[in-house]
Protein backbone atom coordinates (compact mmCIF):
# COMPACT_ATOMS: atom_id res chain seq x y z
CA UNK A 1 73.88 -107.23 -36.73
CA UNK A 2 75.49 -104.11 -35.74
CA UNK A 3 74.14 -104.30 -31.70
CA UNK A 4 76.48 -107.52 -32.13
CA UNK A 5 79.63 -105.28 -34.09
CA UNK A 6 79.04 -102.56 -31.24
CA UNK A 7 79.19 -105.18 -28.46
CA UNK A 8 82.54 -106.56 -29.72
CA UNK A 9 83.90 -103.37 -30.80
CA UNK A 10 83.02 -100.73 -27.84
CA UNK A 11 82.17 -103.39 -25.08
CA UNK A 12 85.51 -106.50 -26.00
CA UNK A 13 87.85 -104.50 -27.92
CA UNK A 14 87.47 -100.58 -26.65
CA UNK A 15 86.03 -101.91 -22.88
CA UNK A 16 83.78 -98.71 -22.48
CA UNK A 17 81.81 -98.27 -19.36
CA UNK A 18 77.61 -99.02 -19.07
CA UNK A 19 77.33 -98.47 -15.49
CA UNK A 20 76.56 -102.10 -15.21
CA UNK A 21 74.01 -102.30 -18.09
CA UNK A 22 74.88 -105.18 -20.32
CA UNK A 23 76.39 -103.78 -23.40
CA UNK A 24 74.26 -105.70 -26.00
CA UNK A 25 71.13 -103.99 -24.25
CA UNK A 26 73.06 -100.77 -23.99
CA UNK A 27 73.69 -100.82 -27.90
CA UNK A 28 70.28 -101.81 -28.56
CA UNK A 29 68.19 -99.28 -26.44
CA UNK A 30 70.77 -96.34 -28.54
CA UNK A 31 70.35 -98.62 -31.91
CA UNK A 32 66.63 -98.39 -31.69
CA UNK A 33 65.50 -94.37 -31.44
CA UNK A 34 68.38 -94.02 -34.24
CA UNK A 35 66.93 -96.98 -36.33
CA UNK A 36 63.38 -94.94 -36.17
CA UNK A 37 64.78 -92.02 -36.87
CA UNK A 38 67.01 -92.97 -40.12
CA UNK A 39 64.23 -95.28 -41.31
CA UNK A 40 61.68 -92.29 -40.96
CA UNK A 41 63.62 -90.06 -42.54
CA UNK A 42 64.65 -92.71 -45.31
CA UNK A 43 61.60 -93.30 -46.57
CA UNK A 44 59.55 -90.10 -45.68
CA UNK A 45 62.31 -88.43 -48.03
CA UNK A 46 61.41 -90.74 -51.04
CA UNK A 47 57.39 -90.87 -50.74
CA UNK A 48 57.10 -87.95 -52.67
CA UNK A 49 58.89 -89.50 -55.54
CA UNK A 50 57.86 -92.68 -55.08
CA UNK A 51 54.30 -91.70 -55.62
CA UNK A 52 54.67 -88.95 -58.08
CA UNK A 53 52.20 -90.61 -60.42
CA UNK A 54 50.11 -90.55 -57.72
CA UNK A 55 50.56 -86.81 -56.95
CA UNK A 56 50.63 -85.52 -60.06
CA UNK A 57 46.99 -87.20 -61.05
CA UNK A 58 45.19 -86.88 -58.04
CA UNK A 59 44.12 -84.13 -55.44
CA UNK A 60 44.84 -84.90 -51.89
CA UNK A 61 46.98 -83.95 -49.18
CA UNK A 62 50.59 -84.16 -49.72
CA UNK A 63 51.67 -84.07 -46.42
CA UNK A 64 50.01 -87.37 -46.30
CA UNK A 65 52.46 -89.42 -47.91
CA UNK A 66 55.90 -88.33 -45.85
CA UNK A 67 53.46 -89.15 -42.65
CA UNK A 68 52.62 -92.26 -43.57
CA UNK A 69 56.31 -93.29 -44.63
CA UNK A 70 57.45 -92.11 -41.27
CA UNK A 71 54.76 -93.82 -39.07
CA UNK A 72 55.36 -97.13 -41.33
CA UNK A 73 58.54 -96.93 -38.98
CA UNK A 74 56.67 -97.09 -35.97
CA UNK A 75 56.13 -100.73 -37.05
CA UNK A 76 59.69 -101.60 -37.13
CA UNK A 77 60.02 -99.80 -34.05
CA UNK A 78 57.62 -101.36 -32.20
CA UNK A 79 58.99 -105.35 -33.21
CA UNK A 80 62.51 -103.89 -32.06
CA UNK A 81 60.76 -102.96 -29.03
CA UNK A 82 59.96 -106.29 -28.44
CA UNK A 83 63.03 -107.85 -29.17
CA UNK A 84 64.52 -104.95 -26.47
CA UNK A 85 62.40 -106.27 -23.89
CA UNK A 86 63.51 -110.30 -24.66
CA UNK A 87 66.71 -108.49 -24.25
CA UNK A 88 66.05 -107.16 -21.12
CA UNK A 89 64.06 -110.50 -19.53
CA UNK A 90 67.34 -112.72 -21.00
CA UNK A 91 69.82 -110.24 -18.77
CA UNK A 92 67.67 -109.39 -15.85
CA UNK A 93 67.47 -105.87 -16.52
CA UNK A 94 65.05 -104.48 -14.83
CA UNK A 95 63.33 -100.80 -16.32
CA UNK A 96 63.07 -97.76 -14.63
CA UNK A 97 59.18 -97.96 -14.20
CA UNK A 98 58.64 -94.19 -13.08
CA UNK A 99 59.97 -93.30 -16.30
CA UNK A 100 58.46 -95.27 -18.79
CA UNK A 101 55.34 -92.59 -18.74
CA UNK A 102 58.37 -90.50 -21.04
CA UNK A 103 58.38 -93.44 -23.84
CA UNK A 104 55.44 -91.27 -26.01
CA UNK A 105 57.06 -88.35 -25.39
CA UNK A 106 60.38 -89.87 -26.74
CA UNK A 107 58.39 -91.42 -29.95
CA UNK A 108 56.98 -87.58 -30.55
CA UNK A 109 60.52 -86.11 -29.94
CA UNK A 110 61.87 -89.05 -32.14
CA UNK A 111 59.10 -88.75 -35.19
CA UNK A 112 59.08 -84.81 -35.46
CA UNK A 113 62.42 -84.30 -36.86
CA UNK A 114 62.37 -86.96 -39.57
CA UNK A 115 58.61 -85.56 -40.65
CA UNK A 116 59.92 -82.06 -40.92
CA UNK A 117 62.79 -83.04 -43.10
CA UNK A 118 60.74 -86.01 -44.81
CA UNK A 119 58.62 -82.97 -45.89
CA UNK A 120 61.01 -80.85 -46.91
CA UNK A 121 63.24 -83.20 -48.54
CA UNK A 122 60.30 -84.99 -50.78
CA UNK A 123 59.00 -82.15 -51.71
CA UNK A 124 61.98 -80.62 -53.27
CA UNK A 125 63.16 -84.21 -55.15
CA UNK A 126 59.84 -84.16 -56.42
CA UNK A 127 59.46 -80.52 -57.71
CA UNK A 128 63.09 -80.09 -58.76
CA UNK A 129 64.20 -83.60 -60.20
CA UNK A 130 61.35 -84.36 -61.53
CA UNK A 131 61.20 -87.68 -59.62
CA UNK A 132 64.44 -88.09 -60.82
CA UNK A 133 65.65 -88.27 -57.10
CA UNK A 134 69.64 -87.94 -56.30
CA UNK A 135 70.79 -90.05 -59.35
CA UNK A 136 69.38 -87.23 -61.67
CA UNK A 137 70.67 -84.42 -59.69
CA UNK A 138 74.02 -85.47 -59.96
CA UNK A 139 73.60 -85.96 -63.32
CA UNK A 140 72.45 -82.28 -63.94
CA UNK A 141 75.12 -81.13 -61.58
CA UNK A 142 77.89 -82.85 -63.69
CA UNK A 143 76.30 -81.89 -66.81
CA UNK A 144 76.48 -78.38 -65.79
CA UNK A 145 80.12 -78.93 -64.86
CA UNK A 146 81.16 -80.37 -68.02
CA UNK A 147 79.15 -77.39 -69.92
CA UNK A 148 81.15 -74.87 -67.97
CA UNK A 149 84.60 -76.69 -68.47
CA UNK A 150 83.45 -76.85 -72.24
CA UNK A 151 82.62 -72.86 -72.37
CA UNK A 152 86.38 -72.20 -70.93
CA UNK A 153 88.09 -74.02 -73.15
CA UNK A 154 86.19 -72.20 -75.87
CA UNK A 155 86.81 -68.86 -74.30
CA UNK A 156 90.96 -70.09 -73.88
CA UNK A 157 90.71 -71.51 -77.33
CA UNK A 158 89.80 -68.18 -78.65
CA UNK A 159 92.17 -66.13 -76.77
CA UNK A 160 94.94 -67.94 -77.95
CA UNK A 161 93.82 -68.17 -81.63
CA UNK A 162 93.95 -64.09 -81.18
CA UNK A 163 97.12 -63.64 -79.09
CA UNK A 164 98.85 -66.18 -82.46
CA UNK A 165 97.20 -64.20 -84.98
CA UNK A 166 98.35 -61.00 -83.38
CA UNK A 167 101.89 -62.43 -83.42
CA UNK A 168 101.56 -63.42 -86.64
CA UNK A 169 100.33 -59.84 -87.91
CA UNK A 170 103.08 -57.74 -85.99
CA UNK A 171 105.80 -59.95 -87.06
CA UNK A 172 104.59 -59.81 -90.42
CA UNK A 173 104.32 -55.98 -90.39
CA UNK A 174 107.80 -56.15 -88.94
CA UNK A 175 109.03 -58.32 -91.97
CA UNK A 176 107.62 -55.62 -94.20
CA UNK A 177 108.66 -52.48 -92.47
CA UNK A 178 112.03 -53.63 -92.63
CA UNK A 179 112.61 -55.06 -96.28
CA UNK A 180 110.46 -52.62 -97.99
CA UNK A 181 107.70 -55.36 -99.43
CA UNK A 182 104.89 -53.63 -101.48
CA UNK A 183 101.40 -53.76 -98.91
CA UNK A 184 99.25 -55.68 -101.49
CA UNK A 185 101.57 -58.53 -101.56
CA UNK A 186 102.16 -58.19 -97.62
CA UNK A 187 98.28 -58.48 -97.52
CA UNK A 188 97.66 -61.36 -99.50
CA UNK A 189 100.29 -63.64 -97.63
CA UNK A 190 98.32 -62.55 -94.56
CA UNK A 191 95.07 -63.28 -96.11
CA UNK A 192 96.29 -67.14 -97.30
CA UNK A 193 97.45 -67.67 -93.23
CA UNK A 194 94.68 -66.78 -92.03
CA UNK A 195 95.45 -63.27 -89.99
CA UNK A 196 93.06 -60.56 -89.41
């Protein structure tokens, strides 16, 4: 589906150049390293949590399960290969055959990455969230936000409370100073408002 949306868009609408390469087999050879690459990474990043039962209750290798995920991709890979080549034999594009000797190379340059980062990225949804994965993060995250908003309007809550009962106190000392009221009786008007 989106070889087809990239062959309307860049090849009917846009009209970029292929060097005479049809563009639905120009789209697809780009489409497929990338699909191998996002897949990999995909669901390398979520073995981890995926299997945390797994990991939690039984000693192995845990590098194990982000290699796995990412060479399940090989699979889809390997079926877009195929459809590539139909590709190819339905345009009459022929393949540079003194460089197809690069195509492991290219699978080791295009499976590295997404094991690093599968690795990486597991590991630390698994340890940190709990298994939890991204929905629980960003539930932490906003819980911590709210908690902080909460703990300001405390602290701004307090403040003003003070700053009114300040106000309150000078003007009442004011009020006394200037009509002479005895301090007991001063005091026990503040006391009933509520002033330090």
């Amino acid at each position: 589906m989106t070889m087809i949306v990239f062959t309307f868009v860049f090849d009917k609408v846009a009209k970029l150049p292929t060097e005479g390469i049809p563009y639905p087999v120009f789209s697809f050879t780009g489409l497929l390293p990338w699909g191998l690459f996002a897949t990999a990474l995909n669901q390398g990043s979520r073995s981890l949590v995926m299997h945390n039962n797994m990991v939690t209750k039984i000693y192995f290798p845990r590098l194990i399960l982000p290699m796995s995920a990412v060479f399940a991709g090989l699979v889809d890979f390997f079926i877009s290969f195929i459809i590539l080549i139909g590709l190819m034999v339905y345009y009459k594009v022929t393949p540079a055959w003194g460089q197809l000797w690069t195509l492991p190379l290219f699978l080791l340059l295009a499976l590295t990455p997404p094991l690093f980062l599968a690795a990486l990225v597991g590991s630390r949804f698994a340890v940190y969230d709990g298994g939890a994965g991204a929905d629980g993060h960003i539930a932490r995250w906003r819980e911590q936000i709210a908690q902080q908003q909460r703990d300001r309007a405390e602290k701004t809550l307090a403040t003003a409370t003070r700053t009114a009962n300040d106000m309150v106190f000078k003007l009442a000392q004011d009020f006394r100073d200037e009509t002479g009221m005895p301090l007991h009786l001063m005091r026990r008007i503040l006391d009933s408002a509520g002033a330090p």
